[in-house]
N, C-alpha and C. Protein backbone atom coordinates (compact mmCIF):
# COMPACT_ATOMS: atom_id res chain seq x y z
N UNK A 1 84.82 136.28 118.04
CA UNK A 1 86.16 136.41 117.48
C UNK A 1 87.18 135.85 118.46
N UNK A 2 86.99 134.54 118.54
CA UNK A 2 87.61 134.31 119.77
C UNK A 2 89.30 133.81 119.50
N UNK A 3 89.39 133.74 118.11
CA UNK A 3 90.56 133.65 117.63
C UNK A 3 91.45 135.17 117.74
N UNK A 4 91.03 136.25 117.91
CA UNK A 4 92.25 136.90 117.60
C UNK A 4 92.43 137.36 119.05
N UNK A 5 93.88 137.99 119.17
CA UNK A 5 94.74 138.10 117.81
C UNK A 5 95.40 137.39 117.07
N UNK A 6 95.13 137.87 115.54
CA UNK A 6 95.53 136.66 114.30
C UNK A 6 96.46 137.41 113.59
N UNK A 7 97.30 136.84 113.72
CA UNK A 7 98.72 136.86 113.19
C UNK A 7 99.08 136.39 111.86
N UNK A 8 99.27 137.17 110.85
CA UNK A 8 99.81 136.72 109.64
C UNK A 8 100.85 137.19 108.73
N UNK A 9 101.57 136.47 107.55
CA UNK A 9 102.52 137.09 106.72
C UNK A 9 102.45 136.50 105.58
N UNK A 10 102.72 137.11 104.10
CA UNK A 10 102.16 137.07 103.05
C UNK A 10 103.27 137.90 102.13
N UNK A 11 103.02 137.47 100.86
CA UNK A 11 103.51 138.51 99.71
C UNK A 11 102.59 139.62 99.08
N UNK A 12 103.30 140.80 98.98
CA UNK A 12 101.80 141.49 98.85
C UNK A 12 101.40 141.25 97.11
N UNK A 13 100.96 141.22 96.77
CA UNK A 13 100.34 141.19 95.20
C UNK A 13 99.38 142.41 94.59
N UNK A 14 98.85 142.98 93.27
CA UNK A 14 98.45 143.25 92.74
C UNK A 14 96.60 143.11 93.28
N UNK A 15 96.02 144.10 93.18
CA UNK A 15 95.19 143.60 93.58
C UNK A 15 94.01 144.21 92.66
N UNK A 16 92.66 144.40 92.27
CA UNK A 16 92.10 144.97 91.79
C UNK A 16 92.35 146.61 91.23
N UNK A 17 92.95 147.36 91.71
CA UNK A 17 94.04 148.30 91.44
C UNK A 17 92.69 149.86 91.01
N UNK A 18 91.66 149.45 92.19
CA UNK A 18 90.44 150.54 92.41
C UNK A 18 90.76 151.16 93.82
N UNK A 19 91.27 150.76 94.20
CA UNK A 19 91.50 151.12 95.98
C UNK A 19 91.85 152.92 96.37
N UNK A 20 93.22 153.07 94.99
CA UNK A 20 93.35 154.64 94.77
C UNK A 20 92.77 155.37 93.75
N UNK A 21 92.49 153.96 93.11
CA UNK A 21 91.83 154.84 91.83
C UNK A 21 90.48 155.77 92.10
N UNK A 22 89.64 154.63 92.55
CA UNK A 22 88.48 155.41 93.01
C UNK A 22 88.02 155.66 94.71
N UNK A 23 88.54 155.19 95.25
CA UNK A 23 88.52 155.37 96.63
C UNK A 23 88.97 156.59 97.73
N UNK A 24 90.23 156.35 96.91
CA UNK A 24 91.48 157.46 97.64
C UNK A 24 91.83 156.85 98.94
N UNK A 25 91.97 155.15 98.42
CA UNK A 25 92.50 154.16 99.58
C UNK A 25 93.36 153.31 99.28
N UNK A 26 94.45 153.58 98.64
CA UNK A 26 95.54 152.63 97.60
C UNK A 26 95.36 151.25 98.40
N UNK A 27 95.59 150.51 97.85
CA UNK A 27 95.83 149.15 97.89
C UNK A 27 96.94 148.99 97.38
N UNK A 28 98.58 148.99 97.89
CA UNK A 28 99.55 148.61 97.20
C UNK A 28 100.27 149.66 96.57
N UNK A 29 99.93 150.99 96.60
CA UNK A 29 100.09 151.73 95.30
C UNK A 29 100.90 152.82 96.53
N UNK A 30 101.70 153.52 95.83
CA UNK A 30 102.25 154.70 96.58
C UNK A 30 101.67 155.38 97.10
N UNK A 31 101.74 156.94 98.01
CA UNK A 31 101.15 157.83 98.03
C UNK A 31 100.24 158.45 97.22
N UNK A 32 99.48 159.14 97.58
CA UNK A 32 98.23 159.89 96.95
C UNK A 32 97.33 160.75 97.29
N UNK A 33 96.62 161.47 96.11
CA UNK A 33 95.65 162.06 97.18
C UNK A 33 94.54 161.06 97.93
N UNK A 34 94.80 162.09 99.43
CA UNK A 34 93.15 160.81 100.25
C UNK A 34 92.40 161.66 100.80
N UNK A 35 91.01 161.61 100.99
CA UNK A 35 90.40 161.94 101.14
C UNK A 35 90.43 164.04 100.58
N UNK A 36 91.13 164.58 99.52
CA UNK A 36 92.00 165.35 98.63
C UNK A 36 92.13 166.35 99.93
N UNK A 37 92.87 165.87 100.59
CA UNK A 37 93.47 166.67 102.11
C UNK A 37 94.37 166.53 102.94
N UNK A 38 94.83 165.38 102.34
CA UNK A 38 95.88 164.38 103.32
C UNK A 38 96.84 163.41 102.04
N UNK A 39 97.99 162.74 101.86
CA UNK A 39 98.47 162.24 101.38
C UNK A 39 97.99 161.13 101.99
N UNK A 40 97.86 160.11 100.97
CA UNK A 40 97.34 158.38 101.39
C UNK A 40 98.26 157.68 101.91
N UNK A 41 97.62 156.53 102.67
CA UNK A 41 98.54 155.57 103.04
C UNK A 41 98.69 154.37 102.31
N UNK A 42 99.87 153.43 102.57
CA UNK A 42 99.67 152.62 101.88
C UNK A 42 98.69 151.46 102.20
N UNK A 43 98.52 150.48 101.55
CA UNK A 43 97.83 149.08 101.54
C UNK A 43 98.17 148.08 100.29
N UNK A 44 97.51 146.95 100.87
CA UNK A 44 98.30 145.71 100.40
C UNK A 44 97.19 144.53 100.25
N UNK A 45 97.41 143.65 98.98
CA UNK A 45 96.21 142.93 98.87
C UNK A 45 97.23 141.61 99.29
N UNK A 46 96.43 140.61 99.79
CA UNK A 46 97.27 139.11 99.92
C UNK A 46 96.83 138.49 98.69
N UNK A 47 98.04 137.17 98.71
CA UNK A 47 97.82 136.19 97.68
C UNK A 47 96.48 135.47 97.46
N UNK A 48 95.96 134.79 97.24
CA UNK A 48 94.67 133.45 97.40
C UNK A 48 95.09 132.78 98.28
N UNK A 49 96.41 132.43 98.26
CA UNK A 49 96.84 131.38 99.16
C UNK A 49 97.13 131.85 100.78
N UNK A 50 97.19 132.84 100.46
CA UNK A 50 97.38 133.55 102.41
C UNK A 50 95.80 133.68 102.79
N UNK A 51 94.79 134.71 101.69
CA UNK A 51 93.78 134.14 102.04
C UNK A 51 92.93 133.03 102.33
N UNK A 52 93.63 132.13 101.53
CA UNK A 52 92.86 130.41 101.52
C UNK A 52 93.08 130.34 103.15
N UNK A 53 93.90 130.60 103.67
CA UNK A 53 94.80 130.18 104.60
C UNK A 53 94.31 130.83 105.77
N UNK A 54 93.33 131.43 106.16
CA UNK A 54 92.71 132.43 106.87
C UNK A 54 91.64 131.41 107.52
N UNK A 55 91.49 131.37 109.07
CA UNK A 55 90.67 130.73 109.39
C UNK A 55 88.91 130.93 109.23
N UNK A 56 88.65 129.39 108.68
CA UNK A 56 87.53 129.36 107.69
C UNK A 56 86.21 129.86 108.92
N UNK A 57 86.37 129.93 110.00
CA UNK A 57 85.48 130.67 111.01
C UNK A 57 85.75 132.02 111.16
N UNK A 58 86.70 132.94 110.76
CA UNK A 58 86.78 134.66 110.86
C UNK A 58 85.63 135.10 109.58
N UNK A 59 85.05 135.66 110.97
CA UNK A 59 83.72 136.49 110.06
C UNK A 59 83.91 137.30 109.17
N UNK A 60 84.04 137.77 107.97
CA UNK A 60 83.87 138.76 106.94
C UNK A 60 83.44 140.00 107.88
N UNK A 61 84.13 141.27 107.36
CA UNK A 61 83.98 142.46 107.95
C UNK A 61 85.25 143.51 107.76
N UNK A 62 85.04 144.04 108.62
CA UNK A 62 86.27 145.08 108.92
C UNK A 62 86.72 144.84 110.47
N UNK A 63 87.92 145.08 110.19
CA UNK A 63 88.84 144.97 111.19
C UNK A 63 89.85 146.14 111.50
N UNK A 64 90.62 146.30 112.90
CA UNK A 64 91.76 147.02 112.62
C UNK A 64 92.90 145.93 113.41
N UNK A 65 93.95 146.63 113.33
CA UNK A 65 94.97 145.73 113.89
C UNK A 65 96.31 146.91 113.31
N UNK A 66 97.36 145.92 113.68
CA UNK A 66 99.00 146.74 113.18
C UNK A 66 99.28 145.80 111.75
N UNK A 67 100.37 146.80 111.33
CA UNK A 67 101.17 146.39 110.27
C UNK A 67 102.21 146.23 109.80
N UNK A 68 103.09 145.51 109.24
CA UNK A 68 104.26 145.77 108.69
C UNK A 68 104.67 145.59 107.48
N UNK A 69 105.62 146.62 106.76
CA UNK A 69 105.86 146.09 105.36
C UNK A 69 107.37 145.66 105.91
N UNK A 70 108.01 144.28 105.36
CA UNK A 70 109.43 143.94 105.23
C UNK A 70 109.54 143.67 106.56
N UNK A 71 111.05 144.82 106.97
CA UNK A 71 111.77 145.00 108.20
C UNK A 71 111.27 146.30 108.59
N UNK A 72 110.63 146.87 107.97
CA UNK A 72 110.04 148.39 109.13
C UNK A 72 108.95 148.55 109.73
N UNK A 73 108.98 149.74 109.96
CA UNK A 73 107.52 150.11 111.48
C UNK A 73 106.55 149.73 110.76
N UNK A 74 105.94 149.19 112.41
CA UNK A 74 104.97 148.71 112.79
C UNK A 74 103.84 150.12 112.30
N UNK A 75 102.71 149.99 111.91
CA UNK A 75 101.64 151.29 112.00
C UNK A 75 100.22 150.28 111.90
N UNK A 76 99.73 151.09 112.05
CA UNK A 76 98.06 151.02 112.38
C UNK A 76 97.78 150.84 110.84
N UNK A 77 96.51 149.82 111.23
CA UNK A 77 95.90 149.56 109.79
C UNK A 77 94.60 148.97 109.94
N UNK A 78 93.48 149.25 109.08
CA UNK A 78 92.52 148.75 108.84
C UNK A 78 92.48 147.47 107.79
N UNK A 79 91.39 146.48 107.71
CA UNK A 79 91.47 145.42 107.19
C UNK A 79 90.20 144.76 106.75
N UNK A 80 89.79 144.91 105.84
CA UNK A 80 88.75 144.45 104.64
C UNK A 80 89.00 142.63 104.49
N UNK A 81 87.77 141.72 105.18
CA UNK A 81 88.06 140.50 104.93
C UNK A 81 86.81 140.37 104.00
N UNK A 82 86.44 140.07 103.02
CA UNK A 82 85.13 138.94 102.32
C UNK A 82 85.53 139.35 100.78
N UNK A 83 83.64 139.89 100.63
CA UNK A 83 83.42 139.46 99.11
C UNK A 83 83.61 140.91 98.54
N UNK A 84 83.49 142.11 99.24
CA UNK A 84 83.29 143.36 98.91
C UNK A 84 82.01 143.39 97.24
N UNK A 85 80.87 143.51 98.73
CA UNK A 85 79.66 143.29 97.71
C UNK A 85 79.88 144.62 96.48
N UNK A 86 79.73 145.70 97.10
CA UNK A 86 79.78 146.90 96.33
C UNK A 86 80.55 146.57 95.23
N UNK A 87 81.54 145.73 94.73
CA UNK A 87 82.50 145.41 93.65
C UNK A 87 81.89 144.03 93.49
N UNK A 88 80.89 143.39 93.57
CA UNK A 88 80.42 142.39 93.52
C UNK A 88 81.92 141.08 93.15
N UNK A 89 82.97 140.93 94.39
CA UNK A 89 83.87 140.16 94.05
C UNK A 89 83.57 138.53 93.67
N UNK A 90 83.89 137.82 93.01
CA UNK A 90 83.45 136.28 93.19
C UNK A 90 84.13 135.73 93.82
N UNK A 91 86.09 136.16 94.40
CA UNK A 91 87.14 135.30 95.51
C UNK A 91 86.87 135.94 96.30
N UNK A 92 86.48 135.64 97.68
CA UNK A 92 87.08 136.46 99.26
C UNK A 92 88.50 137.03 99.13
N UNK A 93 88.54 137.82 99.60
CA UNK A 93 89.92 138.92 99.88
C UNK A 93 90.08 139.38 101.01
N UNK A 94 91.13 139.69 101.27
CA UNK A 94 91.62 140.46 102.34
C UNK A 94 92.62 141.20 101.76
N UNK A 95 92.14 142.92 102.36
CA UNK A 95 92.96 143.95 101.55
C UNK A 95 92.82 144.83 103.09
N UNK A 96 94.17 144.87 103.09
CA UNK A 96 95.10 146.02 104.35
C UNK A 96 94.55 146.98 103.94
N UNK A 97 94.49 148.36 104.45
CA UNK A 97 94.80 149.67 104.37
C UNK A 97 95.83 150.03 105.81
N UNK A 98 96.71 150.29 105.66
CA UNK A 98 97.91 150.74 106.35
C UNK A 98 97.72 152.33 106.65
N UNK A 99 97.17 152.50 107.75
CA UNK A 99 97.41 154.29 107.96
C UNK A 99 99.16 154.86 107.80
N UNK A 100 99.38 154.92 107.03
CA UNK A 100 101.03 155.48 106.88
C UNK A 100 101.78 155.89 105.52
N UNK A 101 101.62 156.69 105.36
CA UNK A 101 102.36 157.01 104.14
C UNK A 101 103.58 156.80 103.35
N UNK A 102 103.44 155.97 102.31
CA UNK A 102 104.71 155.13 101.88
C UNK A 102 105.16 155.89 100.26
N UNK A 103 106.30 155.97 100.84
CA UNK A 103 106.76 157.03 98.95
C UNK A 103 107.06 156.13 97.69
N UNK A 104 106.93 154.82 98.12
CA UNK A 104 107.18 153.57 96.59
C UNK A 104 106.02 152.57 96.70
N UNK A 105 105.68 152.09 95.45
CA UNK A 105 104.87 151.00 96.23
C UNK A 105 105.84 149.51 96.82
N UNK A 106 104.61 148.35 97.24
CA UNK A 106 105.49 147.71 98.09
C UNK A 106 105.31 145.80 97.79
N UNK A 107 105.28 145.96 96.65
CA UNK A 107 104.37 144.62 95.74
C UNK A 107 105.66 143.68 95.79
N UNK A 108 105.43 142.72 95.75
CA UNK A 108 106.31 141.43 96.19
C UNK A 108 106.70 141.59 97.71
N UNK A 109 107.23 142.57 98.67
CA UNK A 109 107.76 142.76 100.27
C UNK A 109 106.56 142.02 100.54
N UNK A 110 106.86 141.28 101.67
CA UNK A 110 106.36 140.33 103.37
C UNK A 110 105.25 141.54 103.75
N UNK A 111 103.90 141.24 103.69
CA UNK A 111 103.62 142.04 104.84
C UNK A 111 103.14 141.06 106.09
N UNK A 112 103.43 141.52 107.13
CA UNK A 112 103.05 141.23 108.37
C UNK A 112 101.79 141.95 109.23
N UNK A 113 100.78 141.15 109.75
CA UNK A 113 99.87 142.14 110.01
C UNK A 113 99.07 141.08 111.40
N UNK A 114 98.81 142.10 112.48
CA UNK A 114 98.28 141.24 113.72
C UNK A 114 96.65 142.22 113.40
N UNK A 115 95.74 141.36 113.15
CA UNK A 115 94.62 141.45 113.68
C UNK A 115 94.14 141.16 114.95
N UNK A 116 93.36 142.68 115.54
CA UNK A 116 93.07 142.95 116.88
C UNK A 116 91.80 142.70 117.08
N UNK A 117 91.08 143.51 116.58
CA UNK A 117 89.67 143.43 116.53
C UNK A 117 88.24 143.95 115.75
N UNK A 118 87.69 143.98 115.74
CA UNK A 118 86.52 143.87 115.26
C UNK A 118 85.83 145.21 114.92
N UNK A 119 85.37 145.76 113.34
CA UNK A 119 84.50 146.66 113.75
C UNK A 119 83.42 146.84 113.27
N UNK A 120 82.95 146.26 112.29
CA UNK A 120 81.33 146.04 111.43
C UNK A 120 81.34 144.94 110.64
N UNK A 121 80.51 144.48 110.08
CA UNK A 121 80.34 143.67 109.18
C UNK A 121 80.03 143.86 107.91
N UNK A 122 80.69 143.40 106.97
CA UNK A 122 80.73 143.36 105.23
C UNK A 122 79.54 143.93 105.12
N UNK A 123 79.00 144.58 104.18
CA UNK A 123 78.06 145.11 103.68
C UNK A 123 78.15 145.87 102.25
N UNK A 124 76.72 146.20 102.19
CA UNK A 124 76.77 147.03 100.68
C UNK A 124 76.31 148.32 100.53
N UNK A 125 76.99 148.82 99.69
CA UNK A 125 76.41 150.54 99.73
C UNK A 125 75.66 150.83 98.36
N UNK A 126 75.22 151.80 98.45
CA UNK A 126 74.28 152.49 97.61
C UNK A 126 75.07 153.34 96.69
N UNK A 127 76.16 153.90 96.69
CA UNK A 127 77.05 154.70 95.97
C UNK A 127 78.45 154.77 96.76
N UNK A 128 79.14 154.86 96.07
CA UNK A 128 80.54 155.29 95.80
C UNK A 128 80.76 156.02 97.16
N UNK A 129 80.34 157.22 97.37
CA UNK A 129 79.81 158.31 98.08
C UNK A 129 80.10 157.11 99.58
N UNK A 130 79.02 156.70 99.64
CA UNK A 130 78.66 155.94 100.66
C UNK A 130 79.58 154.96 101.71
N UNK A 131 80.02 154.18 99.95
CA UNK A 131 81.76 153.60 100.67
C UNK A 131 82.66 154.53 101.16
N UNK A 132 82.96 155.40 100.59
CA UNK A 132 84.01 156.03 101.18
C UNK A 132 83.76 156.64 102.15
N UNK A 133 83.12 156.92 102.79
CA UNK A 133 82.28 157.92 104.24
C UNK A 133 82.43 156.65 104.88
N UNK A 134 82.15 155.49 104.76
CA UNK A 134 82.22 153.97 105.63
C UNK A 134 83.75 153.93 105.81
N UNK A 135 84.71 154.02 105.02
CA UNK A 135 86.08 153.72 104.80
C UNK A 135 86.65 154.54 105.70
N UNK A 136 86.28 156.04 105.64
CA UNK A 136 86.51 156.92 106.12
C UNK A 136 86.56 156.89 107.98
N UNK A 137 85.12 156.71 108.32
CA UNK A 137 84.78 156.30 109.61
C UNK A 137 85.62 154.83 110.37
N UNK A 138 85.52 154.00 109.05
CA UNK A 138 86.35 152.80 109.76
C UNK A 138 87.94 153.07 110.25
N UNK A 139 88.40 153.78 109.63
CA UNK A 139 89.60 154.15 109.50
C UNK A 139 89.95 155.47 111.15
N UNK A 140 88.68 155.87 111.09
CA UNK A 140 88.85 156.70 112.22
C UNK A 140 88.62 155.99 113.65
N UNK A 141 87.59 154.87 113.74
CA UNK A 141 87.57 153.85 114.27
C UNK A 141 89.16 152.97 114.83
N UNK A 142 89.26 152.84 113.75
CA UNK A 142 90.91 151.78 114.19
C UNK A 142 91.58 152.57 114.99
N UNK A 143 91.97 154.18 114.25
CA UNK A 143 92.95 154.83 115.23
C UNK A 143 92.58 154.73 116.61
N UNK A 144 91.09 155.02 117.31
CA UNK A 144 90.99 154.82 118.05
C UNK A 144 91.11 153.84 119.18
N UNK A 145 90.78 152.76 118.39
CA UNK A 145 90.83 151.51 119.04
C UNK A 145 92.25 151.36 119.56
N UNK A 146 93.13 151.37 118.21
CA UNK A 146 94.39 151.31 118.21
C UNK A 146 95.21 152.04 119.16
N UNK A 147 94.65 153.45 119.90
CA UNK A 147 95.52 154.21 120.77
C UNK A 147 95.50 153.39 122.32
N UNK A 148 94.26 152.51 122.39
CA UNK A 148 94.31 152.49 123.74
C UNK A 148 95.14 151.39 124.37
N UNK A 149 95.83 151.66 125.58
CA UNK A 149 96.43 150.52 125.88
C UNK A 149 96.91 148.99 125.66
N UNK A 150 96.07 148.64 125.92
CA UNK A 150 95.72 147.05 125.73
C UNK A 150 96.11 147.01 124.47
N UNK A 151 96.01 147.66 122.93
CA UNK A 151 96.30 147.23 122.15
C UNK A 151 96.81 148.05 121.22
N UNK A 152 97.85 149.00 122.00
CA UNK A 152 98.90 149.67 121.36
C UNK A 152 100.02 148.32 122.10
N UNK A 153 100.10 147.78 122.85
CA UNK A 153 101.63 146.83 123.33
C UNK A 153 101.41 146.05 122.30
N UNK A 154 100.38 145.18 121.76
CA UNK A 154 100.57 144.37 120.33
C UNK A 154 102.00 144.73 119.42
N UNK A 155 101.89 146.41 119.32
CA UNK A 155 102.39 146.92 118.03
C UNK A 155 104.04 146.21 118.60
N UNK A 156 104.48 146.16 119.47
CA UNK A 156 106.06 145.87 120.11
C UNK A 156 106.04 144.52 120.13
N UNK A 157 105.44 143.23 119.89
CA UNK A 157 105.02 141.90 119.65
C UNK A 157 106.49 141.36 118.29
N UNK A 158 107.21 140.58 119.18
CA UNK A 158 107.89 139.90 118.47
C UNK A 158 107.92 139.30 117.03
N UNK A 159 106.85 139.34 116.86
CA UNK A 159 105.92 138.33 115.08
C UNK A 159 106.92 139.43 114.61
N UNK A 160 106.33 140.88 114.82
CA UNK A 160 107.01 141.94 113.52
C UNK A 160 108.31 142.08 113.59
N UNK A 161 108.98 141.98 115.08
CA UNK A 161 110.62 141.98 114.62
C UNK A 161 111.43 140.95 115.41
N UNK A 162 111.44 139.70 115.00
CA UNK A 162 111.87 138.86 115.32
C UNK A 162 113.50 139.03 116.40
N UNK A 163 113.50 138.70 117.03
CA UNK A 163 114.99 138.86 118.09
C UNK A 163 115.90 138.33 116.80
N UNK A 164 117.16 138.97 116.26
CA UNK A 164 117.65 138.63 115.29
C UNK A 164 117.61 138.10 114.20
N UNK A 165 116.44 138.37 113.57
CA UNK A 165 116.30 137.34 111.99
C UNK A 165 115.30 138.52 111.56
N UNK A 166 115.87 138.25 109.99
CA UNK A 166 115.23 138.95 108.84
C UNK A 166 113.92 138.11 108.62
N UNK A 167 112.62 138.70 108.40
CA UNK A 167 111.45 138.29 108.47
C UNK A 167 111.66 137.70 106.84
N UNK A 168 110.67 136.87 106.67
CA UNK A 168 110.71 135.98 105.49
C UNK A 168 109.55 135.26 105.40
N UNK A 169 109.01 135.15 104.03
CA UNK A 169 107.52 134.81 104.32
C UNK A 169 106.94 133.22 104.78
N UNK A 170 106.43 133.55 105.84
CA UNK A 170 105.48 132.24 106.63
C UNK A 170 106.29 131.86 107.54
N UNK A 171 107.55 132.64 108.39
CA UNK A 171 108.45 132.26 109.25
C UNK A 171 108.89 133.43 110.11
């Protein structure tokens, strides 16, 4: 992964619209129940074209890194790059999960998002059950990653708040 950190910005879009439905991992969608113990965070699917746009050597997997919707905070987020066998997709995707709880959804806003690093590779599960215990763990994963030094200073990284200018997409 010798490319990151990978830096990107995008419109968020519509995305398969299973993420809260069956997951209790919105993709895009407001608050919710997650994991039925915690209110959800948000997440965000990219266009084709932000994905097209993704270097054609980043391995499919999971990731964590920071996030931003618009002009506000920065938070921790996990990050789904490929085919998501379990949904047998036919486009590659990349779908955020944002640890942070958002009270509207956030469909058309800029998201901004620095990928840090690395934490398994794409795979397939056996049940429902299965993904979400993976989702679950990945997600507990990032925080961690995410607390330590080295790559909590990312989150203060100019990309997300530019020295005077309103962020705007691909600039």
């Amino acid at each position: 992964m010798r490319q990151l950190p990978y830096f990107c910005r995008g419109e968020v879009v519509k995305g398969f619209g299973r993420g809260s439905r069956q997951l209790g991992v919105p993709t895009g969608e407001p608050a919710g129940p997650f994991n039925r113990h915690r209110r959800a965070a948000g997440g965000a699917n990219f266009s084709e074209q932000v994905v097209e746009s993704f270097p054609s050597d980043i391995s499919t997997g999971i990731y964590y890194g920071w996030a931003c919707v618009g002009n506000g905070d920065v938070h921790k987020m996990v990050l789904s790059i490929g085919w998501n066998p379990f949904y047998k997709n036919t486009k590659k995707s990349v779908e955020t999960h944002i640890i942070h709880t958002f009270k509207e959804d956030f469909y058309g806003e800029i998201l901004s998002i620095a990928i840090i690093g690395y934490i398994r590779p794409e795979k397939n599960f056996d049940s429902l059950e299965a993904l979400i215990s993976a989702i679950q763990e990945d997600i507990e994963e990032a925080k961690r990653q995410l607390d330590l030094p080295e790559h909590r200073k990312l989150k203060e990284d100019n990309f997300f708040h530019p020295p005077g200018g309103k962020i705007v997409n691909n600039h």
